[in-house]
Protein backbone atom coordinates (compact mmCIF):
# COMPACT_ATOMS: atom_id res chain seq x y z
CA UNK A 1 38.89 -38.72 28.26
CA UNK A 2 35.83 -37.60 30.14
CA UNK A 3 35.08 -34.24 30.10
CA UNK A 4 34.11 -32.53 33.26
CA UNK A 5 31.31 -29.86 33.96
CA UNK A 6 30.39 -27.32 37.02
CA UNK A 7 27.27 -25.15 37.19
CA UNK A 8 26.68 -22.78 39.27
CA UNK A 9 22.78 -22.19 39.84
CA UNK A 10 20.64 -21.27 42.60
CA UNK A 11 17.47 -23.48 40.86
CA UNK A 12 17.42 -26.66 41.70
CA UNK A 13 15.62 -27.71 38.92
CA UNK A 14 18.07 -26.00 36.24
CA UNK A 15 20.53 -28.05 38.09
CA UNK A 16 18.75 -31.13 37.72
CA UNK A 17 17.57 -30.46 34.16
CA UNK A 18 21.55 -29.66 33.07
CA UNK A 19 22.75 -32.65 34.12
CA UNK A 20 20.71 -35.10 32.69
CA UNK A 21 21.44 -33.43 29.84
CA UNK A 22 25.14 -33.31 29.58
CA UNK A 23 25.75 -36.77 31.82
CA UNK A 24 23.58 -38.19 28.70
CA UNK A 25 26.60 -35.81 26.37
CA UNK A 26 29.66 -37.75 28.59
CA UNK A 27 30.34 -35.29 31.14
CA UNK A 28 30.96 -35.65 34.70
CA UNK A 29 29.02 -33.33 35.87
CA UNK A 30 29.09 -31.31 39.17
CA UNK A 31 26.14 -29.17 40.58
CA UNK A 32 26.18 -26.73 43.65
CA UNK A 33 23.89 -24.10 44.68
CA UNK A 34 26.19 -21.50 46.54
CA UNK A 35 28.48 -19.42 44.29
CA UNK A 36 31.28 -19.68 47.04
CA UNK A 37 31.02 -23.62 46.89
CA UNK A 38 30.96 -23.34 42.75
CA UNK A 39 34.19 -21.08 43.43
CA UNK A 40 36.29 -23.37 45.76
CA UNK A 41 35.13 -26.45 43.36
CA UNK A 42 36.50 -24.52 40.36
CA UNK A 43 40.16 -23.49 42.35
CA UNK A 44 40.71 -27.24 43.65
CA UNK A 45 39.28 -28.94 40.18
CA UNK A 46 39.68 -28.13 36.42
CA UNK A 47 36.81 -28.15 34.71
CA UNK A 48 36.45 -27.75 31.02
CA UNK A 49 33.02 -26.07 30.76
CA UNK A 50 31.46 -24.15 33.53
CA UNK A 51 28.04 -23.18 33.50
CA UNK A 52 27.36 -20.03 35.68
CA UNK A 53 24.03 -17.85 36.93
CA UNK A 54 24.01 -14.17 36.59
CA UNK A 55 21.19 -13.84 39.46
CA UNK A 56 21.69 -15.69 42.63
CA UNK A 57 20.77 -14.32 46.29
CA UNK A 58 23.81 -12.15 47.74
CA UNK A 59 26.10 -12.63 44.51
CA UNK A 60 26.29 -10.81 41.26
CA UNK A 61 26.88 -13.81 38.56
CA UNK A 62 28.96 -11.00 36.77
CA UNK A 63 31.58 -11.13 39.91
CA UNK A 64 31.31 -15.19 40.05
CA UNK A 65 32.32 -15.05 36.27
CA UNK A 66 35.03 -12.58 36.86
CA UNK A 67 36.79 -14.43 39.79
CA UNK A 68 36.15 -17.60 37.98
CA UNK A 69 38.09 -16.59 35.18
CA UNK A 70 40.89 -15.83 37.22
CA UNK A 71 41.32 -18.74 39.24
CA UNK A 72 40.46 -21.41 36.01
CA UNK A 73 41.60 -19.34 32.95
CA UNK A 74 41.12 -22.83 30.89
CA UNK A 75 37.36 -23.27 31.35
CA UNK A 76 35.21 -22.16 28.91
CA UNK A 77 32.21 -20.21 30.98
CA UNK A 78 28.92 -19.62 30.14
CA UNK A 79 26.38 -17.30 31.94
CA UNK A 80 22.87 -18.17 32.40
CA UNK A 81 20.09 -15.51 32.91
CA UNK A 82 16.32 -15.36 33.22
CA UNK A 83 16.97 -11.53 32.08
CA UNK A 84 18.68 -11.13 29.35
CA UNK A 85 19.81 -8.02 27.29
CA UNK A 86 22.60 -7.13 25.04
CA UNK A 87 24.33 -5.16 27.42
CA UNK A 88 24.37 -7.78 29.89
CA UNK A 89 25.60 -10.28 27.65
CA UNK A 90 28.19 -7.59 26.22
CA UNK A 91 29.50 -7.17 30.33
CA UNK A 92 29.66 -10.83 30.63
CA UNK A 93 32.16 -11.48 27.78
CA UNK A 94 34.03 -8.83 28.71
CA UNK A 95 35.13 -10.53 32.12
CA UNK A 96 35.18 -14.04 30.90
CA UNK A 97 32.40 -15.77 29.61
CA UNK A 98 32.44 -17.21 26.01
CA UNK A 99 29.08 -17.55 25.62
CA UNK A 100 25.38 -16.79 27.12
CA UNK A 101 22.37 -18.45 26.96
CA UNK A 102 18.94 -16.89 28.47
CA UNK A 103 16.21 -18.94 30.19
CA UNK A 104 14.26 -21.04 29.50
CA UNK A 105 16.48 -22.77 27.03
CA UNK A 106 15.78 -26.30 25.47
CA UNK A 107 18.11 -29.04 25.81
CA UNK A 108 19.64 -28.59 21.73
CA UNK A 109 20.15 -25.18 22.52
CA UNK A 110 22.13 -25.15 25.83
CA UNK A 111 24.39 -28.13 24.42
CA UNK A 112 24.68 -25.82 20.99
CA UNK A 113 25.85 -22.89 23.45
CA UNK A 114 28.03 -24.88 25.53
CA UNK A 115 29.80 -26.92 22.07
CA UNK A 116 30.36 -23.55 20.56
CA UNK A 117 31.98 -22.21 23.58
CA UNK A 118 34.50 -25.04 23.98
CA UNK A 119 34.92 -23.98 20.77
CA UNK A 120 35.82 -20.31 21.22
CA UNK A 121 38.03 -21.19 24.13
CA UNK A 122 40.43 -23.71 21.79
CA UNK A 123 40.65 -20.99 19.24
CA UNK A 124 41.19 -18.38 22.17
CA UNK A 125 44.33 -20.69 23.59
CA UNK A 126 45.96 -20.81 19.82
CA UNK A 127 46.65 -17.30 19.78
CA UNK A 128 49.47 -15.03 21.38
CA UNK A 129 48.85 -14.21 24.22
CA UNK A 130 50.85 -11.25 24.86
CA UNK A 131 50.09 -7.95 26.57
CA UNK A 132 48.63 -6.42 22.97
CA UNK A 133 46.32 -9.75 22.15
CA UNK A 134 45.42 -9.31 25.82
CA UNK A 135 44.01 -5.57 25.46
CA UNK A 136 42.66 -6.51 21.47
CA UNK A 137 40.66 -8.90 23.12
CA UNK A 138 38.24 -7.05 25.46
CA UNK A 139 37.47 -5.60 22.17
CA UNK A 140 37.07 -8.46 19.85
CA UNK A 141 34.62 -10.55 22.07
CA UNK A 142 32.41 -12.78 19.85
CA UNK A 143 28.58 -10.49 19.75
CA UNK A 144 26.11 -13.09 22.12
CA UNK A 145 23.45 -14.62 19.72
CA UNK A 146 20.24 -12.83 21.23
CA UNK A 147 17.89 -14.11 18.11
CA UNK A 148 14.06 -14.36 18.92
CA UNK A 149 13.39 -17.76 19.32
CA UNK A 150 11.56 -19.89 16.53
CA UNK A 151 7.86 -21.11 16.92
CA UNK A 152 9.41 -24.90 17.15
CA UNK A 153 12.14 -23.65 20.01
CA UNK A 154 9.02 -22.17 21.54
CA UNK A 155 7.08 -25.33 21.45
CA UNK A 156 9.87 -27.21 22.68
CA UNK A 157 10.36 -24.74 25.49
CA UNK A 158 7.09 -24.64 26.80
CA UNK A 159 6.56 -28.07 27.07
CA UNK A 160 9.74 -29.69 28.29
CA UNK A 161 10.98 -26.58 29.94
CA UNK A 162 8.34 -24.12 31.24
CA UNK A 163 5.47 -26.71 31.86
CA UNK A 164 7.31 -29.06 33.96
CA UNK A 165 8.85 -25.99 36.31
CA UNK A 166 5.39 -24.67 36.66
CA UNK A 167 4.35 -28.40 37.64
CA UNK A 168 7.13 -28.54 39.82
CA UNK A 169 7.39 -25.73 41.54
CA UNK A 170 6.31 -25.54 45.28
CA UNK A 171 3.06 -25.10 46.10
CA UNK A 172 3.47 -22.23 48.13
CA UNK A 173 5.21 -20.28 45.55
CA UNK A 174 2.50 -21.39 42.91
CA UNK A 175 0.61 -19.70 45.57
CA UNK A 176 1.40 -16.40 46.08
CA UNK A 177 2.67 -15.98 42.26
CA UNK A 178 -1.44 -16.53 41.88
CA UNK A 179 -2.38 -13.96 43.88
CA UNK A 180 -0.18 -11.62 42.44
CA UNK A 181 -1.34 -12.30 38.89
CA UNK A 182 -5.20 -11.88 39.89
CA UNK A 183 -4.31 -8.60 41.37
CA UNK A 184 -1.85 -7.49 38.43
CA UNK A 185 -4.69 -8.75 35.65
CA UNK A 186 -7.30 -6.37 38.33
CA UNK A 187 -4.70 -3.25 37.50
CA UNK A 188 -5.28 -3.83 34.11
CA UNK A 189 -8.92 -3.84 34.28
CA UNK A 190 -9.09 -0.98 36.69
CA UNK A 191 -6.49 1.67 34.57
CA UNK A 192 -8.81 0.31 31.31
CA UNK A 193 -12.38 1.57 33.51
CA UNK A 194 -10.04 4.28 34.85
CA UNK A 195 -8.80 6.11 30.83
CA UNK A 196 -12.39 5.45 29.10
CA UNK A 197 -15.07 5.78 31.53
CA UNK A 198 -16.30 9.20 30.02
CA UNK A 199 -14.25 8.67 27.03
CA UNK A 200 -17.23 7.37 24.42
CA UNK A 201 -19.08 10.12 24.03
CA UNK A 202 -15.89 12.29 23.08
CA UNK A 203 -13.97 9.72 20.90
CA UNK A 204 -16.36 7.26 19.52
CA UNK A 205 -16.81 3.64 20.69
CA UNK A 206 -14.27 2.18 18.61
CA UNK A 207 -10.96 4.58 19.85
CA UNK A 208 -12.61 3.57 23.25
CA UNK A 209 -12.14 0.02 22.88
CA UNK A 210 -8.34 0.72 21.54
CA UNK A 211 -7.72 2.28 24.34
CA UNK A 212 -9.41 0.19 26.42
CA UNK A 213 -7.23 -2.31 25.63
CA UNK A 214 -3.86 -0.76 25.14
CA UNK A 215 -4.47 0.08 28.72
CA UNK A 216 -5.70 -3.15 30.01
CA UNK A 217 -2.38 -5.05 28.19
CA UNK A 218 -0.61 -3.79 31.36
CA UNK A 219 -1.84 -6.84 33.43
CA UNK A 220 -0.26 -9.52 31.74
CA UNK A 221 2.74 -7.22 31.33
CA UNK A 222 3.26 -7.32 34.70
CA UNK A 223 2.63 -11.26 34.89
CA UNK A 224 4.74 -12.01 32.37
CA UNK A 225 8.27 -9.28 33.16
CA UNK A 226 7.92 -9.50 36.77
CA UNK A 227 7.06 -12.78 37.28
CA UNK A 228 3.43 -14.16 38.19
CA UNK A 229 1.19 -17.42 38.03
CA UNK A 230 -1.83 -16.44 35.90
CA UNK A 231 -4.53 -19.50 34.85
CA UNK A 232 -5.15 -18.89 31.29
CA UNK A 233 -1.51 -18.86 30.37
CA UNK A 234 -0.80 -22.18 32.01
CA UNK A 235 -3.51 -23.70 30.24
CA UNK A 236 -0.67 -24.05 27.75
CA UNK A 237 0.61 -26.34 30.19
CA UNK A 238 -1.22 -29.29 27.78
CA UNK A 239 1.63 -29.20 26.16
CA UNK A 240 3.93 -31.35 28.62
CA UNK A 241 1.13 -33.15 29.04
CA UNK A 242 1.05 -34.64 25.63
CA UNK A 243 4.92 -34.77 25.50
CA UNK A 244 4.47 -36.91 29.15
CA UNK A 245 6.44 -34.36 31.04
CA UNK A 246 4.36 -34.07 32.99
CA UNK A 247 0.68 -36.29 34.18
CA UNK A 248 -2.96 -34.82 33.45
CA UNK A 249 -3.71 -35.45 37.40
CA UNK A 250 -0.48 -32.93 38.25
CA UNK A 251 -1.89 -30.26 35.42
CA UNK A 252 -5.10 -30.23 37.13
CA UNK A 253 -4.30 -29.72 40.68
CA UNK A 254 -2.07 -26.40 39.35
CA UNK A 255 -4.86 -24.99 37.29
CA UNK A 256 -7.14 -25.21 40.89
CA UNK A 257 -4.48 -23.86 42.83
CA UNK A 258 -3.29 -20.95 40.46
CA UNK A 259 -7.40 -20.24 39.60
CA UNK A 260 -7.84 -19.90 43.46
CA UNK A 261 -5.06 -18.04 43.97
CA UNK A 262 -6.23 -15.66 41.25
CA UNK A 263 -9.58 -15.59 42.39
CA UNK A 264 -7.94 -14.13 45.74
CA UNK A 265 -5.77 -11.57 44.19
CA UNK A 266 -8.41 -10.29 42.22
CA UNK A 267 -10.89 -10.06 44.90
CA UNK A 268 -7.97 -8.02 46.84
CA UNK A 269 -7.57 -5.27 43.93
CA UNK A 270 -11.17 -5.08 43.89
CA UNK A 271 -11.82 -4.16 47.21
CA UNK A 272 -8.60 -1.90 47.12
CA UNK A 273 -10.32 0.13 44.98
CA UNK A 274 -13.28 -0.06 46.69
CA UNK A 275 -11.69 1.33 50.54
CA UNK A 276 -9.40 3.77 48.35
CA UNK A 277 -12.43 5.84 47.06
CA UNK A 278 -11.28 6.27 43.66
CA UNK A 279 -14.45 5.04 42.16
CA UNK A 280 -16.06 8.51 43.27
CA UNK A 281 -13.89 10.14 40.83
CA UNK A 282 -16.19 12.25 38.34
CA UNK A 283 -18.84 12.69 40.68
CA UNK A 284 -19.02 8.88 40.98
CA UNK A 285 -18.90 8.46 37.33
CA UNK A 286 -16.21 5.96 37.43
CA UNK A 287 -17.83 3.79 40.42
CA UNK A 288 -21.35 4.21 37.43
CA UNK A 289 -18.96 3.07 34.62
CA UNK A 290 -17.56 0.13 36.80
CA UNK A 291 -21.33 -1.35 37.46
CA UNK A 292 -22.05 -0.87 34.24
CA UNK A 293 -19.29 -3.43 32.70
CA UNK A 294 -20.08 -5.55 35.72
CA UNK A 295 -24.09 -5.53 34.66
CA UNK A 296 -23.22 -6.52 30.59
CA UNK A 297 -20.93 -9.18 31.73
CA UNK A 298 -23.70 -10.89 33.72
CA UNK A 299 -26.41 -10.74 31.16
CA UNK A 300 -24.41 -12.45 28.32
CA UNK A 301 -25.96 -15.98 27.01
CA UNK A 302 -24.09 -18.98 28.24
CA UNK A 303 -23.00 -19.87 25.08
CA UNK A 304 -22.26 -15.92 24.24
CA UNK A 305 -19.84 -15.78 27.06
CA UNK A 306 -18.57 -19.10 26.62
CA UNK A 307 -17.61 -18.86 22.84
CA UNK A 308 -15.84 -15.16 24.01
CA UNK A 309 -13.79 -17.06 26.60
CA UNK A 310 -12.29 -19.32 23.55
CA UNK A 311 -11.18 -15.93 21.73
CA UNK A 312 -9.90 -14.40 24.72
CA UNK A 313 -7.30 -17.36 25.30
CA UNK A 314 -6.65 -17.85 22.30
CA UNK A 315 -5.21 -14.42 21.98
CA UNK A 316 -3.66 -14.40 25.78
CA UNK A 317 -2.05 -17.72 25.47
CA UNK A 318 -0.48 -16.61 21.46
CA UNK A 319 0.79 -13.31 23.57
CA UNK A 320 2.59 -15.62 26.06
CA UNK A 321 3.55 -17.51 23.48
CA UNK A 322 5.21 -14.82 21.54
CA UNK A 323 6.54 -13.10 25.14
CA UNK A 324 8.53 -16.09 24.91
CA UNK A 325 10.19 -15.86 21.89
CA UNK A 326 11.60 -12.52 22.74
CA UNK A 327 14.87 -12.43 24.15
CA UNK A 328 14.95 -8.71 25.75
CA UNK A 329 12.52 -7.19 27.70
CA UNK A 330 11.10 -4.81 24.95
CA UNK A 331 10.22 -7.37 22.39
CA UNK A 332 8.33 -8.82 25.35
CA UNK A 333 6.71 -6.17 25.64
CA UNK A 334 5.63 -5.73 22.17
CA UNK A 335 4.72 -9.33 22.25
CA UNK A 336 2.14 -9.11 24.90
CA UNK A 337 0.78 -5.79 24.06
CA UNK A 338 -1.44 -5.69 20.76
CA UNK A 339 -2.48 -9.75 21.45
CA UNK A 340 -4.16 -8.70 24.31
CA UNK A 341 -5.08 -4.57 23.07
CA UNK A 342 -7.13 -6.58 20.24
CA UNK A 343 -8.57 -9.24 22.88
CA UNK A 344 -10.02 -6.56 24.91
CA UNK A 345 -10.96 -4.15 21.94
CA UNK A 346 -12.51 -6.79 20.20
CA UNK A 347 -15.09 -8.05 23.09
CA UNK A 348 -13.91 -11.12 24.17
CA UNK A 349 -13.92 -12.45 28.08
CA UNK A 350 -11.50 -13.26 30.11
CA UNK A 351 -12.21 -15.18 33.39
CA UNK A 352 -9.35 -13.85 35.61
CA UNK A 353 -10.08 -10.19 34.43
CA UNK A 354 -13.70 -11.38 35.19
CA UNK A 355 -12.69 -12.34 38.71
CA UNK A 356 -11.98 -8.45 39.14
CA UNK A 357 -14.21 -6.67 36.98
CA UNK A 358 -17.99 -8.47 38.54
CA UNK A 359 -16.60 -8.58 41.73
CA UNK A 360 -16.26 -4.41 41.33
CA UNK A 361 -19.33 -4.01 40.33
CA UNK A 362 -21.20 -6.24 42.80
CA UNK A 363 -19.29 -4.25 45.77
CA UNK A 364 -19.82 -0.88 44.22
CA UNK A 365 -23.83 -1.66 43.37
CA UNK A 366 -24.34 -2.99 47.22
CA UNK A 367 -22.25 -1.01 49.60
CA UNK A 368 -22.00 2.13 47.80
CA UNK A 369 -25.62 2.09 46.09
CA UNK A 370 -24.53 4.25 43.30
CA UNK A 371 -26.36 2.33 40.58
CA UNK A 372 -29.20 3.64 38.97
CA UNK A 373 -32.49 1.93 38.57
CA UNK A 374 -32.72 2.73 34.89
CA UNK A 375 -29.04 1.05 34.12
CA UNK A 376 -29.93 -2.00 32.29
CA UNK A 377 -29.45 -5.55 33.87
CA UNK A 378 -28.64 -4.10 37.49
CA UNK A 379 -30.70 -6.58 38.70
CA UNK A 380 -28.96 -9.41 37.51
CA UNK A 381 -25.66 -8.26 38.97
CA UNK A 382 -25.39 -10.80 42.12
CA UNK A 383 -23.01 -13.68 42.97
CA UNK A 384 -24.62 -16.02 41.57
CA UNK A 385 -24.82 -14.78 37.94
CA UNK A 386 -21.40 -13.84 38.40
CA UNK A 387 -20.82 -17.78 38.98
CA UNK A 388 -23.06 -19.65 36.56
CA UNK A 389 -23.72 -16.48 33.53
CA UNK A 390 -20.24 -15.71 33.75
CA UNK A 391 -17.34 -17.20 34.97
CA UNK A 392 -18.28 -20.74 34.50
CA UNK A 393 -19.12 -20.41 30.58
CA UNK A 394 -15.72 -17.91 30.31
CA UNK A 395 -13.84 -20.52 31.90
CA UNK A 396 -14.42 -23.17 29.94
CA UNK A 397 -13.89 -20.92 26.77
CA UNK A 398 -10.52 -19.77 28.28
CA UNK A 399 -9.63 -23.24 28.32
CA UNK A 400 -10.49 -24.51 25.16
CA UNK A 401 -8.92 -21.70 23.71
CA UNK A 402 -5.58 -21.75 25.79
CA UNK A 403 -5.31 -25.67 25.70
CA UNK A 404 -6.58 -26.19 22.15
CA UNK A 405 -6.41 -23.52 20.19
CA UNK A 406 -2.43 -23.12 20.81
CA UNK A 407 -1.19 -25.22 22.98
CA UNK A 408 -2.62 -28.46 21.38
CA UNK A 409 -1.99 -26.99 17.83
CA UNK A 410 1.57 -26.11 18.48
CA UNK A 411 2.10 -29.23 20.18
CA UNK A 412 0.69 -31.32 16.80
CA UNK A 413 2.29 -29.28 14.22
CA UNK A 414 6.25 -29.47 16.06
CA UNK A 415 6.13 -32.16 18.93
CA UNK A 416 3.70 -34.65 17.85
CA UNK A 417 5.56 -37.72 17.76
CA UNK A 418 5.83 -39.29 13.52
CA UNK A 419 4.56 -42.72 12.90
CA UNK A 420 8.48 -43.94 12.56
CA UNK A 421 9.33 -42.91 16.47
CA UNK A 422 5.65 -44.41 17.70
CA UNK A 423 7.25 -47.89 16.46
CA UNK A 424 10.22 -47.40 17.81
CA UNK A 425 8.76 -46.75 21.30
């Protein structure tokens, strides 16, 4: 007997990816976008497994479940979120679901959610179900499994799951998720200047560069938990490329677009800060400080800035890597922070941070004139060392470290296919 399936989703792409997955499991599957078509589908048909999303535009996936449950008491439900938390996961077994399963997921782990919430609805139907069982129950939900995710899930994730939607996704949306990352990665930089500019002196170099970087880990905070398109962490994107997700050619094209878009947003923080006048806090002190991280990052060697670019990614891409391993917003968090505290701390360069930081300094140096003659390498702080001294060399670093470093690793040590499969393809 075929088994039949309905998700509810406002992603196309989840949609797509779900049902290639269970049609290749037996199930005829069904797929809408609109929680009021998903609701009339589930009151005319009986489905035994309905997949449902908490977070769609006008609806509240925790209503959706609730009504669903109603109308098809015999389905076994299972939310999907891009946000998930205990307490959220708690709510939505409470009205219904028998399981939950947080984005992105990897095909063995939405068909392990999905088998073992067929098989909490069988063992739900085998017992009484009088008014007593009915109140026990709201209290003896099975706890969601919210476990971090292990470094092969993560692998698997990013490169059959997380490269392909970023490949996929429309350009426009690439887009403006670009510029928002350049400007959020500029926030970072500019609360990093803004805590230690006159801090050396009074703390020592070294507490500096902590809290340099403890500050400066808000940037890819902000990328990562609300949702932004930043270059360096999709050079992990290799990863679909050598699972042939995804083509080298469409790679490519999304690093220009998102390293344009980035180049834009940082530009845009940069001359925020600029028009807002904060750099004349401390008598101008702060504008001073700005030039003078501006002026050292222009008078690095080529091969100086470029061999700091690979230690930068390395540590950005492992805290994106990490990020996604964490289930709740915390260990995100936590994840992102102390990768990218020690990046900063330790020296490295990063070119989107770059894009906001020279930029800074070039605008402060020739509209404000608040450099001073004796501040070493002021000279050399123009466009064109910014290009070729400093962004070119860091770029290519960022790369190698992003793409090689972890994404190529990870990919060899979990997805790399054994000589067995290579004869059987």
């Amino acid at each position: 007997m075929t088994r039949r399936m309905l998700i509810i989703d406002d992603e196309t792409l989840v949609l797509e990816s779900c049902r290639k997955v269970f049609e290749a499991e037996a199930y005829d599957v069904v797929c809408t976008t609109s929680p009021k078509e998903g609701l009339r589908l589930a009151s005319d048909t009986q489905f035994d497994v309905i997949l449902c999303d908490w977070k769609m535009p006008g609806f509240d996936g925790m209503d959706v479940v609730e009504e669903l449950d109603r109308r098809t008491p015999e389905s076994a439900m299972v939310m999907i979120s891009g946000y998930p938390a205990v307490e959220r996961a708690t709510e939505a077994m409470k009205r219904g679901a028998m399981d939950y399963v947080s984005k992105p997921f990897t095909p063995e782990e939405i068909i392990d959610v999905v088998n073992r919430a067929q098989k909490r609805k069988i063992s739900e139907e085998k017992k009484a179900i009088g008014s007593f069982e009915r109140i026990m129950k709201s209290w003896q939900f099975p706890v969601p499994t919210l476990e971090d995710k292990a470094p092969k899930t993560i692998a698997e994730t990013v490169a059959s799951t997380v490269g392909v939607g970023k490949a996929t996704s429309p350009w426009f949306t690439v887009f403006v998720l670009g510029i928002l990352a350049g400007s959020y990665i500029g926030f970072g930089g500019l609360l990093s200047t803004t805590v230690t500019f006159d801090l050396a002196a009074k703390a020592g170099i070294g507490l500096t560069k902590f809290l340099a970087g403890s500050a400066f880990s808000l940037g890819l905070i902000l990328v990562v938990i609300a949702g932004a398109e930043l270059f360096t962490g999709n050079n992990l994107m290799v990863s679909s490329v050598l699972s042939k997700e995804i083509t080298f050619s469409t790679m490519t094209k999304r690093w220009a677009l998102v390293y344009a878009a980035n180049f834009i947003g940082s530009i845009l923080l940069a001359l925020i800060f600029y028009y807002s006048g904060l750099w004349k806090t401390g008598d101008s002190a702060l504008g001073v400080a700005a030039i003078g991280v501006a002026a050292k990052k222009v008078s690095l060697d080529f091969s100086e800035a470029l061999v700091r670019g690979i230690g930068c990614n390395w540590l950005v891409c492992l805290a994106v890597w990490m990020a996604l391993a964490a289930r709740q917003t915390i260990g995100k968090i936590f994840a992102i922070f102390f990768p990218i505290m020690g990046f900063v701390a330790i020296g490295f360069e990063h070119c989107v941070a770059n894009m906001y930081f020279i930029p800074t300094g070039i605008f402060l140096k020739n509209w404000a004139g608040i450099g001073s003659a004796s501040m070493a390498g002021l000279d050399a702080l123009t466009w064109a060392n910014f290009v070729w001294k400093n962004l070119l060399p860091v770029t290519i670093g960022n790369i190698i470290g992003g793409a090689v470093f972890v994404g190529m690793s990870y990919w060899g040590a979990y997805l790399r296919p054994s000589p067995a499969q290579k004869s059987r393809t």
